[in-house]
Protein backbone atom coordinates (compact mmCIF):
# COMPACT_ATOMS: atom_id res chain seq x y z
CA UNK A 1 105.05 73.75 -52.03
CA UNK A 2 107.90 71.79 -53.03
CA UNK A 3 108.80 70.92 -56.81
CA UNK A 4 107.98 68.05 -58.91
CA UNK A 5 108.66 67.17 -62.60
CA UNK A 6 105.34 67.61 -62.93
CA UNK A 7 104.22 70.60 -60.89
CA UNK A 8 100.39 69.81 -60.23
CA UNK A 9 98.15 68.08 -62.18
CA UNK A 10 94.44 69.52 -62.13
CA UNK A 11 93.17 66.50 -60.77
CA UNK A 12 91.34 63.43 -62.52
CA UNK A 13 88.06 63.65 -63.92
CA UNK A 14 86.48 60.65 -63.68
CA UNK A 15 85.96 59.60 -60.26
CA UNK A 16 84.22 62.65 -60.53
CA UNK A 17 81.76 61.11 -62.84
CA UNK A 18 81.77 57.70 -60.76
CA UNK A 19 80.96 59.37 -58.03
CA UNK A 20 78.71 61.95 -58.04
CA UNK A 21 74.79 61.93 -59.27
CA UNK A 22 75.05 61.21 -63.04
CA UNK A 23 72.64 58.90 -64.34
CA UNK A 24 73.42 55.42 -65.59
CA UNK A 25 72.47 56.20 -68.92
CA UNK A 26 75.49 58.76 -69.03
CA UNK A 27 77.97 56.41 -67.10
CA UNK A 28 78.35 52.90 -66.51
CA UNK A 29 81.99 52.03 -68.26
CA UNK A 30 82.55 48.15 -68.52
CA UNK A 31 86.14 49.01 -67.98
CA UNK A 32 85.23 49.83 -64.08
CA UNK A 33 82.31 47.91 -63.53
CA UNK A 34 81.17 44.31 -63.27
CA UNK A 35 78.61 42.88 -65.78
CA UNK A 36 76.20 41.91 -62.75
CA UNK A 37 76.13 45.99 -61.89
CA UNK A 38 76.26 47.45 -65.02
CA UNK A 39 72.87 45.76 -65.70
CA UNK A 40 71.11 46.78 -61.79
CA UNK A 41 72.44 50.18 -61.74
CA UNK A 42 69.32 52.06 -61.16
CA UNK A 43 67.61 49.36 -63.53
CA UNK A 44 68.92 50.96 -66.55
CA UNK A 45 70.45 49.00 -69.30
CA UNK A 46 74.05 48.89 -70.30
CA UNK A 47 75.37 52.23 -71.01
CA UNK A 48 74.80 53.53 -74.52
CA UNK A 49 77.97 53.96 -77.04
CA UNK A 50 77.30 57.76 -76.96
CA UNK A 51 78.14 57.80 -73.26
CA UNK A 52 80.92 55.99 -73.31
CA UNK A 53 82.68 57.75 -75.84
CA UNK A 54 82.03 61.11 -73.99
CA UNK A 55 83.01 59.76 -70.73
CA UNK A 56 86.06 58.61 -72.22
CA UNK A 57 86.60 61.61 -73.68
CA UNK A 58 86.55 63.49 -70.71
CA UNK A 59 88.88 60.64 -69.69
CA UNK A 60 91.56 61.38 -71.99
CA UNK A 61 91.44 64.82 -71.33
CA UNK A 62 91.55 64.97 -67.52
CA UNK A 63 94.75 63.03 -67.94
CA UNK A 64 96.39 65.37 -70.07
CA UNK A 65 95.61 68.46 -67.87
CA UNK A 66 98.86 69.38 -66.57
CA UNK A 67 100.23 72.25 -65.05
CA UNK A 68 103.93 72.96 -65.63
CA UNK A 69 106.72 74.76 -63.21
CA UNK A 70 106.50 78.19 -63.49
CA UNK A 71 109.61 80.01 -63.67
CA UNK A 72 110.97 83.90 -63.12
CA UNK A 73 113.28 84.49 -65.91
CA UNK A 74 116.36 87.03 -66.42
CA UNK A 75 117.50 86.43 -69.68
CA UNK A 76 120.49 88.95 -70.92
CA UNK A 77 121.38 89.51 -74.24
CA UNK A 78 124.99 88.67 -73.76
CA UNK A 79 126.46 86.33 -70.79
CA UNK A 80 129.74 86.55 -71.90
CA UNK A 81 130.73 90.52 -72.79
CA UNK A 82 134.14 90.43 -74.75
CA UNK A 83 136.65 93.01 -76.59
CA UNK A 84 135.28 94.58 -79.51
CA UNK A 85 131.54 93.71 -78.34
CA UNK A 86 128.78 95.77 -77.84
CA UNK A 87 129.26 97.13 -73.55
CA UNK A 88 125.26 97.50 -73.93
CA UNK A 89 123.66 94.32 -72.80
CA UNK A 90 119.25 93.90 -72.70
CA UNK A 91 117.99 91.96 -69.75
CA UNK A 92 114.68 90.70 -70.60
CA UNK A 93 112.14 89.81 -66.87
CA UNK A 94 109.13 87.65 -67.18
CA UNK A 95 107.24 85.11 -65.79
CA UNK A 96 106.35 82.15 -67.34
CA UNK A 97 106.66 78.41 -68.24
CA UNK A 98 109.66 78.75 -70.53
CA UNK A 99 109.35 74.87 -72.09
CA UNK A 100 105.99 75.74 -73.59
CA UNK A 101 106.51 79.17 -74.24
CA UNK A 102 103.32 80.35 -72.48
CA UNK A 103 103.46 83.73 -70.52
CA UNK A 104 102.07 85.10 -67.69
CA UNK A 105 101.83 88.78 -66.65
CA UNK A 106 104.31 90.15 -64.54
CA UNK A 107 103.60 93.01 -62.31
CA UNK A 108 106.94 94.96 -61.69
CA UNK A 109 109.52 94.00 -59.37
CA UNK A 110 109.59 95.21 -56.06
CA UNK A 111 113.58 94.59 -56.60
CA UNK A 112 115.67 94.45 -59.65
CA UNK A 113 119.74 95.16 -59.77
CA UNK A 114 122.73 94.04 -59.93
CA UNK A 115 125.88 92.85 -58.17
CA UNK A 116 129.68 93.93 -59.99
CA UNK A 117 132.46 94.30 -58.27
CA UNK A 118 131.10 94.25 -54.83
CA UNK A 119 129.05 96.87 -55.26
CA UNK A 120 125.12 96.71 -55.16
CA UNK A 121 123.24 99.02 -57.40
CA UNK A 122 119.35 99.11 -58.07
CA UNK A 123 118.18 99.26 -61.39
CA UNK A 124 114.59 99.31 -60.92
CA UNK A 125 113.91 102.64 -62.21
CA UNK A 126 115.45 101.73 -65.72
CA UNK A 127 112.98 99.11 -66.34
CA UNK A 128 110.51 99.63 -69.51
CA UNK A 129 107.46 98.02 -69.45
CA UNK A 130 107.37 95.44 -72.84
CA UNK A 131 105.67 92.16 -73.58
CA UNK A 132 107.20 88.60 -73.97
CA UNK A 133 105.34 85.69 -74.94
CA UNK A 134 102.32 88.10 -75.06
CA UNK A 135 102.09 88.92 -71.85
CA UNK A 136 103.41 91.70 -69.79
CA UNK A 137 107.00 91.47 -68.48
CA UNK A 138 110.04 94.04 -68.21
CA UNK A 139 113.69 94.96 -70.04
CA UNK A 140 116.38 97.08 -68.91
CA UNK A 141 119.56 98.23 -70.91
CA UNK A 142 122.72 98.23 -69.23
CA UNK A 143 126.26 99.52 -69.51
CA UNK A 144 129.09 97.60 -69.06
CA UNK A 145 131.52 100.19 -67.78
CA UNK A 146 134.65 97.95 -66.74
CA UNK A 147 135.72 94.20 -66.30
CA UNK A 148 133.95 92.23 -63.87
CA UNK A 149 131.29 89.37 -63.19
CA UNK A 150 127.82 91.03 -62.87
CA UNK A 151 124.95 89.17 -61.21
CA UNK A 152 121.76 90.32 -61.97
CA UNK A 153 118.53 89.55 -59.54
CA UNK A 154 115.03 89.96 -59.30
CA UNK A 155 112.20 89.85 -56.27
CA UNK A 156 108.95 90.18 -57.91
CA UNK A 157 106.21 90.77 -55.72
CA UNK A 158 104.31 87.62 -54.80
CA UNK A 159 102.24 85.87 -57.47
CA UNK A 160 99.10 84.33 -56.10
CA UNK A 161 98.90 80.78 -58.22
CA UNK A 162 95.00 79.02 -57.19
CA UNK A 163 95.76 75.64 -58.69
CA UNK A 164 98.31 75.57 -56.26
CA UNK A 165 96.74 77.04 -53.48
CA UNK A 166 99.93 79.40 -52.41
CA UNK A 167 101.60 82.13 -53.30
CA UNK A 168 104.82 82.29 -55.38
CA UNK A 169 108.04 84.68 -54.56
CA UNK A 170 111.05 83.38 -57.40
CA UNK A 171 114.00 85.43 -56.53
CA UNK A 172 115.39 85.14 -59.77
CA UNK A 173 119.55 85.99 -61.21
CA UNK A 174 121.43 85.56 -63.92
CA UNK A 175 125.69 85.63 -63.96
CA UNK A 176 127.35 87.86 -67.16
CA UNK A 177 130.80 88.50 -67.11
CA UNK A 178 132.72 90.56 -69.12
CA UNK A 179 136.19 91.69 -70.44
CA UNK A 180 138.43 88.48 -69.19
CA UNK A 181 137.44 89.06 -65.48
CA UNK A 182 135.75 86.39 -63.59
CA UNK A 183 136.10 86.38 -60.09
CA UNK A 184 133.17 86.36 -57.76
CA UNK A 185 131.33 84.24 -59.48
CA UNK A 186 130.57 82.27 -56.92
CA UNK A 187 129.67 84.58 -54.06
CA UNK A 188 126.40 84.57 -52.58
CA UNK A 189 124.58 87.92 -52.88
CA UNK A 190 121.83 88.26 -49.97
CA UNK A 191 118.97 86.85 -51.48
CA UNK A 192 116.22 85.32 -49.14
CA UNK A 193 116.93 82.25 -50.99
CA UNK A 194 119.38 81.82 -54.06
CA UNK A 195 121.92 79.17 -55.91
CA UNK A 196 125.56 79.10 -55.29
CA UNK A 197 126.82 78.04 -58.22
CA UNK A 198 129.89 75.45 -58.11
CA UNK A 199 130.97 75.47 -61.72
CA UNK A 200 131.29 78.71 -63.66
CA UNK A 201 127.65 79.60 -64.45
CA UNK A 202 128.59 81.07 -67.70
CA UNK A 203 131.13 79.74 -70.39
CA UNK A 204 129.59 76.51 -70.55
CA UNK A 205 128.89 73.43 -72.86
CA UNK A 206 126.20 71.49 -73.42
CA UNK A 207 127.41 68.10 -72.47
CA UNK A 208 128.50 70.02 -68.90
CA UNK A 209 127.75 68.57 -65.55
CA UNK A 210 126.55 71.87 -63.96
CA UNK A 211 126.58 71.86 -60.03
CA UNK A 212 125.48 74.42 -57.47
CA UNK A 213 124.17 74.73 -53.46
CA UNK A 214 120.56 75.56 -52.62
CA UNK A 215 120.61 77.69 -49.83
CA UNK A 216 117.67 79.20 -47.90
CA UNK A 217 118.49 82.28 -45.49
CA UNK A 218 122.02 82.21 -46.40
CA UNK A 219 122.05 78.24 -45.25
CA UNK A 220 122.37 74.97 -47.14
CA UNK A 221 119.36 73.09 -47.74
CA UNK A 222 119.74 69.80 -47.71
CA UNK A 223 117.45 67.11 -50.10
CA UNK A 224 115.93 70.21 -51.70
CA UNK A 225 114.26 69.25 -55.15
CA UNK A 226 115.82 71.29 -57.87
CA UNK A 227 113.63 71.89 -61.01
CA UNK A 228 115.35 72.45 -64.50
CA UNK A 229 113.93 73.67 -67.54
CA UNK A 230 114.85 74.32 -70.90
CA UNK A 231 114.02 77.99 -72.76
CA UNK A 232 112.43 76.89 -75.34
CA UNK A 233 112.33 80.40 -77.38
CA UNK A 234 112.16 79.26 -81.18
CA UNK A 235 109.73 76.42 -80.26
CA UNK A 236 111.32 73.80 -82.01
CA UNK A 237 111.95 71.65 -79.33
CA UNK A 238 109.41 68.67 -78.41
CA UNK A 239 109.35 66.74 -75.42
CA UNK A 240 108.18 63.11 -76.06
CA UNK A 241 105.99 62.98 -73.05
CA UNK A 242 104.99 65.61 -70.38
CA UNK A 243 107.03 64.46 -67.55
CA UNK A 244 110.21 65.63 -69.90
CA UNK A 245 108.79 69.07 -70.14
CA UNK A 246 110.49 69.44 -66.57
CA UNK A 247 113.06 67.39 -64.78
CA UNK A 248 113.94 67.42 -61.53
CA UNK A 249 117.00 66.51 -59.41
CA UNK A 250 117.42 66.37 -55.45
CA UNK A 251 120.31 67.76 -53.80
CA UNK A 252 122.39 65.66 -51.07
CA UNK A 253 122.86 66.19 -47.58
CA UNK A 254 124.79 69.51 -47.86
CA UNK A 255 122.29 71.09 -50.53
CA UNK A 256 124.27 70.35 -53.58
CA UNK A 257 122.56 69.29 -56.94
CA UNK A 258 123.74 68.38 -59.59
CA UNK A 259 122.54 68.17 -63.51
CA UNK A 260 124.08 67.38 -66.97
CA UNK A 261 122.74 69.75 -69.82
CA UNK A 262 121.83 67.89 -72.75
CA UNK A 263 121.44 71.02 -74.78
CA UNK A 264 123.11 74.29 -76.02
CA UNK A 265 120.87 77.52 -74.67
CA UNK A 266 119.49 79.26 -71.95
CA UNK A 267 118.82 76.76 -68.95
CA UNK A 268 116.51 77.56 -65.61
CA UNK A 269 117.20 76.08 -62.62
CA UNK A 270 114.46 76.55 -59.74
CA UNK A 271 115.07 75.14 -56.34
CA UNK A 272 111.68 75.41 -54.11
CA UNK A 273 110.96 75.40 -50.60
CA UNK A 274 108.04 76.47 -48.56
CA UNK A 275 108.42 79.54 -46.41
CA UNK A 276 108.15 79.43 -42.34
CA UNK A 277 105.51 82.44 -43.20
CA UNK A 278 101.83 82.57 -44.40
CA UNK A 279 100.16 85.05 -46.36
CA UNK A 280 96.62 86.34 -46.96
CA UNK A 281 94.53 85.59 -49.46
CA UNK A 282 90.74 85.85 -49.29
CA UNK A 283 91.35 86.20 -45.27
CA UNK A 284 92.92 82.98 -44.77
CA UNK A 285 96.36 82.33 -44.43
CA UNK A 286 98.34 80.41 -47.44
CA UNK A 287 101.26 78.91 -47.84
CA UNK A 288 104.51 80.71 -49.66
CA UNK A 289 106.27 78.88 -52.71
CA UNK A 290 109.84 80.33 -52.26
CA UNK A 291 111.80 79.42 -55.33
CA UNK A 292 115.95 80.07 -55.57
CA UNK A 293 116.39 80.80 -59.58
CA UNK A 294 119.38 80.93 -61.54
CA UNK A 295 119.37 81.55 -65.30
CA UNK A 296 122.62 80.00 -67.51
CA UNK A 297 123.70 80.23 -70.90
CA UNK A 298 125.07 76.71 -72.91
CA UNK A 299 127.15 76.61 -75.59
CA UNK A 300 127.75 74.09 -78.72
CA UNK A 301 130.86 73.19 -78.98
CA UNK A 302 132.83 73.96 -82.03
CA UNK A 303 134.81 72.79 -84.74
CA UNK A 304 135.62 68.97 -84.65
């Protein structure tokens, strides 16, 4: 299922109530209905104020029931390891909708390791179950034994979401350099489907135009939606309507996006597309959310 700024909404509730058998007494809005109606509907008379205000109710509500993007996160400690720092970084997994700062459990990763100096290394048994945002999720402590760029990635094990009707595989990374080295910080590392970054993903302002490639199978996907969020960790920051909780770009032709950050922290960016596979559930076949995410770190600028 492909991304929106607003993932899915849970549908409206009042056609419901239009529609099916409620009686008139319950619902008969002048809003929707012509006078003539309102008074032959079922020979009842005009619909009493106590109706009304709970079908409106219900109203109001409906249209507020949204469901956000959902977003793997690898959040380090440290994206930027220097001399006289700490070589001990904590990586921090979840699952969740980072904006909102709501949680959901996640089971641990079939895959989870990391990329330095073109070697691949599997951290998976270092991981220590903890909980973040209240719900279940994963850290790891790592050693930063020399100068390099290390990429850190995540394939959790696929997340069956039912207001969406699919299944949901976020192969999640995260770019930390350390010591003055940065090369390779653009090289792909295998994933099923990942972000090439096109700017240094790490060393950034906010004010930044951050670009990068969506690529599926090693390929370029071209027009692929590209959902951005911001971690909001201390909860302090408000989003005057919904459809600013996440915003979405489209790439161009050759599966570049681009996106200007208007804010110093930690910034998702989740490029979707649906799999050529179906899985089970329930013994019919679903559809497979595949989601490229990359994790980076903004700065404020300082001084004058």
């Amino acid at each position: 299922m492909k991304a929106g700024g607003i993932r899915k909404s849970c549908g409206p509730l009042w056609p419901f109530f239009l529609t099916k058998t409620v009686t008139a007494q319950v619902f008969r809005p002048s809003i929707y209905l012509p006078e003539t109606l309102q008074k032959n509907i079922r020979g009842e008379k005009i619909m009493k104020k106590s109706g009304l205000f709970f079908v409106m109710t219900l109203l109001v509500l409906s249209l507020n029931c949204v469901a956000f993007a959902h977003y793997g996160m690898l959040i380090p400690s440290d994206s930027m390891v220097m001399q006289g720092e700490s070589k001990v970084i904590k990586i921090d997994l979840s699952f969740s909708h980072p904006f909102e700062g709501e949680g959901m459990g996640l089971v641990k990763p079939l895959v989870f390791g990391v990329v330095a100096n073109g070697k691949k290394q599997d951290l998976l048994g270092k991981l220590e179950e903890t909980k973040i945002m209240g719900h279940r999720a994963w850290r790891s402590d790592y050693k930063i034994t020399r100068p390099g760029v290390y990429v850190f990635f995540m394939e959790p094990r696929p997340y069956w979401e039912p207001a969406e009707d699919c299944f949901i595989i976020h192969y999640t990374k995260t770019v930390v350099t350390a010591f003055g080295d940065d090369q390779g910080w653009d090289d792909d590392i295998g994933l099923k489907t990942e972000i090439a970054p096109l700017a240094k993903p790490f060393g950034l302002y906010a004010g930044n135009l951050f670009q990068g490639i969506v690529k599926l199978d090693g390929k370029p996907m071209p027009y692929a939606e590209v959902e951005v969020e911001y971690y909001n960790e201390d909860g302090k920051a408000k989003a005057p309507t919904d459809y600013m909780v996440t915003q979405t770009v489209k790439a161009d032709q050759n599966g570049v996006f681009t996106y200007a950050v208007p804010k110093a922290g930690w910034w998702g960016f989740a490029a979707l597309n649906t799999a050529d596979y179906k899985m089970k559930h329930a013994g019919e076949d679903k559809d497979v959310e595949l989601g490229a995410v990359l994790w980076i770190k903004f700065h404020d600028w300082q001084g004058q």
